[in-house]
C-alpha atoms as a PDB file:
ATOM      1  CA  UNK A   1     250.294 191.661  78.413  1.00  0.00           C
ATOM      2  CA  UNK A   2     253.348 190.773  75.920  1.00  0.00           C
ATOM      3  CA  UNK A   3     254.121 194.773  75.899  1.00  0.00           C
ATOM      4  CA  UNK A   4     254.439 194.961  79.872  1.00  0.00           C
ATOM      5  CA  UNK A   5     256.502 191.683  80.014  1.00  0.00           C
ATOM      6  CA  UNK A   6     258.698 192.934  76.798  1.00  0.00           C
ATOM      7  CA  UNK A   7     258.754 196.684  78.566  1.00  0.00           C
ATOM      8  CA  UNK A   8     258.999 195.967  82.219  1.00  0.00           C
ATOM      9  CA  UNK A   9     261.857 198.069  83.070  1.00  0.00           C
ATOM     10  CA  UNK A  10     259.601 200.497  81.643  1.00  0.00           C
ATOM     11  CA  UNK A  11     256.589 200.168  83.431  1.00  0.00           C
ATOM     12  CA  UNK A  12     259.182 199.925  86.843  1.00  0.00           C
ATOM     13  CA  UNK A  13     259.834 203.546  86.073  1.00  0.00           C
ATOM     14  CA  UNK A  14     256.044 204.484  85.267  1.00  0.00           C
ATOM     15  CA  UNK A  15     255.237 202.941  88.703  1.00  0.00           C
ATOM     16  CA  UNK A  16     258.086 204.755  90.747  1.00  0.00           C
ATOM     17  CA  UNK A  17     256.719 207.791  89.013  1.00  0.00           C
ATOM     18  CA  UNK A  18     253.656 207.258  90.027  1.00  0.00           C
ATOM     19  CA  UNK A  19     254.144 206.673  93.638  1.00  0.00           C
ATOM     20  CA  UNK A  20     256.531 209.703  94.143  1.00  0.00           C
ATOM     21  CA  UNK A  21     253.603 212.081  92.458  1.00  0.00           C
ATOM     22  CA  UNK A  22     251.304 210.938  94.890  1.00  0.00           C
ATOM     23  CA  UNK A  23     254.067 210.539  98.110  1.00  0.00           C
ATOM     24  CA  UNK A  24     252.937 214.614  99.006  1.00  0.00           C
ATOM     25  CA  UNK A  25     249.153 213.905  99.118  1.00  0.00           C
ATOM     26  CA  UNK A  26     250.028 210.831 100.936  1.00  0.00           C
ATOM     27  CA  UNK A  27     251.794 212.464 103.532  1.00  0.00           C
ATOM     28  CA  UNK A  28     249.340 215.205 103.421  1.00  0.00           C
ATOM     29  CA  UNK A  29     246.654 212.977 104.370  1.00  0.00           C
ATOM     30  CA  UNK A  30     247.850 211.853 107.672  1.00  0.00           C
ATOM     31  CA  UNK A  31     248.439 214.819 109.076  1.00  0.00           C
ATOM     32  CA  UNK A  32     252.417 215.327 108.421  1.00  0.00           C
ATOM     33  CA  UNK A  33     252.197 219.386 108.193  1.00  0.00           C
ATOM     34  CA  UNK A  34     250.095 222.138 109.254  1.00  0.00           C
ATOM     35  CA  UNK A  35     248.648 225.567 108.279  1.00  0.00           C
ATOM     36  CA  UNK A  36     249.867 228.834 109.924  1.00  0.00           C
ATOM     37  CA  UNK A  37     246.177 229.258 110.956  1.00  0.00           C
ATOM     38  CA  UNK A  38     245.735 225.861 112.378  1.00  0.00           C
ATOM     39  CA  UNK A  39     249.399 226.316 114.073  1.00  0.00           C
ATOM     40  CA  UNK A  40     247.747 229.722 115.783  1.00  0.00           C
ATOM     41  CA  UNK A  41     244.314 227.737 116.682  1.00  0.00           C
ATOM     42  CA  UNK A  42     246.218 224.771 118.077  1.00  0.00           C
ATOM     43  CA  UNK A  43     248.507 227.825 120.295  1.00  0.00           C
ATOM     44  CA  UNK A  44     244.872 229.736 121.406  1.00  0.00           C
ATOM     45  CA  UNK A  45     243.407 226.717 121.899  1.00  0.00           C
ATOM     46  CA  UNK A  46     245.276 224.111 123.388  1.00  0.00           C
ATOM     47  CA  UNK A  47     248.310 225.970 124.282  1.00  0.00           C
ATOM     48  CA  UNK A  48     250.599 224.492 122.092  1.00  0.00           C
ATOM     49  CA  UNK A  49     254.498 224.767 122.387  1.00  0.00           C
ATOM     50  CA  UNK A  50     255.975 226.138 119.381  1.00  0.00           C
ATOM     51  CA  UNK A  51     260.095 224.775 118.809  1.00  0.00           C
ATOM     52  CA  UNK A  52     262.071 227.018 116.160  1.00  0.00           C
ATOM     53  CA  UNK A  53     264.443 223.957 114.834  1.00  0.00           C
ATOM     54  CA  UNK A  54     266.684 226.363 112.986  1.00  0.00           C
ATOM     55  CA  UNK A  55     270.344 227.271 113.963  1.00  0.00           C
ATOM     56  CA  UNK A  56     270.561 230.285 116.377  1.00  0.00           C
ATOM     57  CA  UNK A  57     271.797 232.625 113.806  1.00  0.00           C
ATOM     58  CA  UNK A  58     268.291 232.288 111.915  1.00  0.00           C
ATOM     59  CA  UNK A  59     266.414 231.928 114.618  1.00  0.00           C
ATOM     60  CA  UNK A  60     267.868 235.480 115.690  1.00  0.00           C
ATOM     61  CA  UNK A  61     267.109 236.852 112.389  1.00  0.00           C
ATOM     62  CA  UNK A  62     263.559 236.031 112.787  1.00  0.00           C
ATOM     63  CA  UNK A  63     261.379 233.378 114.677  1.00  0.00           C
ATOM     64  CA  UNK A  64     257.452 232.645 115.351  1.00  0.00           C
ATOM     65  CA  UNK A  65     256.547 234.891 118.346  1.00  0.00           C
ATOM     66  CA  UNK A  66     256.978 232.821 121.755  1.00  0.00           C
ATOM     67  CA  UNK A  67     259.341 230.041 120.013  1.00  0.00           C
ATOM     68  CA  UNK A  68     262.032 228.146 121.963  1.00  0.00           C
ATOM     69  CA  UNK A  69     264.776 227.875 119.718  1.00  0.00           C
ATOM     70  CA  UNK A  70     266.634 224.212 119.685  1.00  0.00           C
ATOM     71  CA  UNK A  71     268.393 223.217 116.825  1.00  0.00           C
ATOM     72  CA  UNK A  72     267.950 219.844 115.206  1.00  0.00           C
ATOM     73  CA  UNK A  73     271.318 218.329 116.094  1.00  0.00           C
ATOM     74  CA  UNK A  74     270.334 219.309 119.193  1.00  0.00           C
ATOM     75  CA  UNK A  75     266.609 218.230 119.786  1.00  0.00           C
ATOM     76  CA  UNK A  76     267.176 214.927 120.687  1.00  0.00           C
ATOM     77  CA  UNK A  77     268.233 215.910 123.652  1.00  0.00           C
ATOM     78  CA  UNK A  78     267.365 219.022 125.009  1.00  0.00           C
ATOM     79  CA  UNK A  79     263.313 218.732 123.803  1.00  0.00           C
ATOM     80  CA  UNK A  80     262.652 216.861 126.883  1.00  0.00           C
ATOM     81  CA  UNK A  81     263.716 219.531 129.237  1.00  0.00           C
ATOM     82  CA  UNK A  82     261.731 222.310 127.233  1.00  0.00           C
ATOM     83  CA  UNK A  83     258.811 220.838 126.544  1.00  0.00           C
ATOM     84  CA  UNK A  84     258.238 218.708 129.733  1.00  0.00           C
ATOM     85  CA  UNK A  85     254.399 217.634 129.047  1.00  0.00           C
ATOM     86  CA  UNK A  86     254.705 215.278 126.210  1.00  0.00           C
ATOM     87  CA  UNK A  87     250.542 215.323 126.085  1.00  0.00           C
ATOM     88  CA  UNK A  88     250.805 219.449 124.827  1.00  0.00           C
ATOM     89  CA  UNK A  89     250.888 220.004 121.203  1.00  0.00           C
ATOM     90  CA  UNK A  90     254.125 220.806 119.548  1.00  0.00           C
ATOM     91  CA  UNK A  91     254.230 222.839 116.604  1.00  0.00           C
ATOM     92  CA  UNK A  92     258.396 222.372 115.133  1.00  0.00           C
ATOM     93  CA  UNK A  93     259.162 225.247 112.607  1.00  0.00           C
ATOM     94  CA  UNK A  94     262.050 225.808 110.360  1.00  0.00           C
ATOM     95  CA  UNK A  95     262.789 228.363 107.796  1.00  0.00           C
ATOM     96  CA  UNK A  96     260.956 226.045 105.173  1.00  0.00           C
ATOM     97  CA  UNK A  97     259.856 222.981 106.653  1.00  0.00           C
ATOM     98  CA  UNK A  98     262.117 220.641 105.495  1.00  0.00           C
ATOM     99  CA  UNK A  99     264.153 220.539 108.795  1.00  0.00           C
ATOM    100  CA  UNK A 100     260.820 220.487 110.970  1.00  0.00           C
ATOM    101  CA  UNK A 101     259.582 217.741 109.186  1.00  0.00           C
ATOM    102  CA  UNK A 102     262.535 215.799 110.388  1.00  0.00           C
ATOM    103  CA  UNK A 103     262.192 216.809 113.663  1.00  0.00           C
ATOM    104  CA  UNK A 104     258.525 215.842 113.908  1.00  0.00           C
ATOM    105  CA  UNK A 105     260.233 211.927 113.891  1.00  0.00           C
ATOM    106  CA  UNK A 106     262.296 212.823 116.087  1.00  0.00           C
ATOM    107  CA  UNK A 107     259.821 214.309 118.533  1.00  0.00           C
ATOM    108  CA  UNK A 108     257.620 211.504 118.120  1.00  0.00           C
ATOM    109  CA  UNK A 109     260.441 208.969 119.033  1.00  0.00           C
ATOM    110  CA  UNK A 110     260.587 210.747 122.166  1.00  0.00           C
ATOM    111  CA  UNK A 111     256.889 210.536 123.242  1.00  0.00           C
ATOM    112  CA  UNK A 112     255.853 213.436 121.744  1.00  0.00           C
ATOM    113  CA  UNK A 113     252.622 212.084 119.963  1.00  0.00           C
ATOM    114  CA  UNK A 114     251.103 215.482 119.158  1.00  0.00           C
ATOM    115  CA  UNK A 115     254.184 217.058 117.498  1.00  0.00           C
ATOM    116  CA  UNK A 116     253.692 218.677 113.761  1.00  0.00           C
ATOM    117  CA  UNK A 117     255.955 220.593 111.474  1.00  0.00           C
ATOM    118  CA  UNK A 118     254.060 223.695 110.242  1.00  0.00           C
ATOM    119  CA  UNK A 119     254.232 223.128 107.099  1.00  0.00           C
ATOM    120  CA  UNK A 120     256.110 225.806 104.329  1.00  0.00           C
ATOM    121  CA  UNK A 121     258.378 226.736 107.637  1.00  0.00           C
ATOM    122  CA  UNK A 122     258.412 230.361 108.652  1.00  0.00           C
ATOM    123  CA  UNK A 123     257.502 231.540 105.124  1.00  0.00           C
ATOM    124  CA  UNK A 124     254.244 230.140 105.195  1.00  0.00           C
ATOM    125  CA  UNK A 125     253.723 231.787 108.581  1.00  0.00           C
ATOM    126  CA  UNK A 126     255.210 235.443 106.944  1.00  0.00           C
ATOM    127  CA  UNK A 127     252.882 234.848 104.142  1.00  0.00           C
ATOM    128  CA  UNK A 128     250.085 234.312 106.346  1.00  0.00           C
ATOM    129  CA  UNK A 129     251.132 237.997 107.774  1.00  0.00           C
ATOM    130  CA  UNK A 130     251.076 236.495 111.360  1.00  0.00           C
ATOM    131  CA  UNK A 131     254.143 238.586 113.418  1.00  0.00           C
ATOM    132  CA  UNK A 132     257.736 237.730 113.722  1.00  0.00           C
ATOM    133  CA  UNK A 133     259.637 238.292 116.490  1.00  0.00           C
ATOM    134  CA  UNK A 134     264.072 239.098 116.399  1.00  0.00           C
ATOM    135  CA  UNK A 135     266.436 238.558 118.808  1.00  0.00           C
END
């Protein structure tokens, strides 16, 4: 007990450490990203929309076949007018998923309960050799 009370600044950083090791298995666990297969099950299945929430320039140099392309500065407010049924799943891709994973908030703000980023962005869905489509 004496060494946590003389070291506490110490055991501060061992507990921030802590918590930002296990932040990804956290977010994992409720469902924050999905797999290129479950994004193609979920667009089979229960016709999922698929939103490419890169700029136009990358979505133009390659995009998930069938994607609408809105950028994130832009979802806010043109996601309502593509995706009218807010009870369809929405599948938000980026080129990594770091962008889509923002944009799942932002979907869900909106209504959009079923939204999820696929998770590693369009190189997961490469790696998975699904197809990619260019404008």
């Amino acid at each position: 007990m004496k060494f946590i009370l003389d070291n506490w600044m110490l055991m501060g950083v061992a507990l921030a450490s802590a918590g930002l090791l296990f932040w990804p298995v956290l977010k994992g666990a409720t469902g924050g990203s999905l797999t290129a297969e479950g994004a193609v099950q979920l667009i089979n299945r229960e016709k999922a929309v698929v939103i490419d929430v890169c700029e136009t320039n990358e979505f133009a140099a390659g995009h998930v076949g069938g994607a609408k392309n809105i950028p994130l500065n832009q979802l806010e407010e043109k996601l309502p007018n593509a995706v009218k049924n807010k009870a369809l799943p929405v599948i938000l891709v980026c080129q990594t998923g770091a962008r889509s994973g923002r944009a799942v908030a932002i979907a869900k703000k909106l209504g959009y309960e079923q939204a999820q980023s696929l998770g590693g962005g369009l190189g997961a869905w490469k790696t998975a050799n699904l197809p990619v489509e260019k404008a």
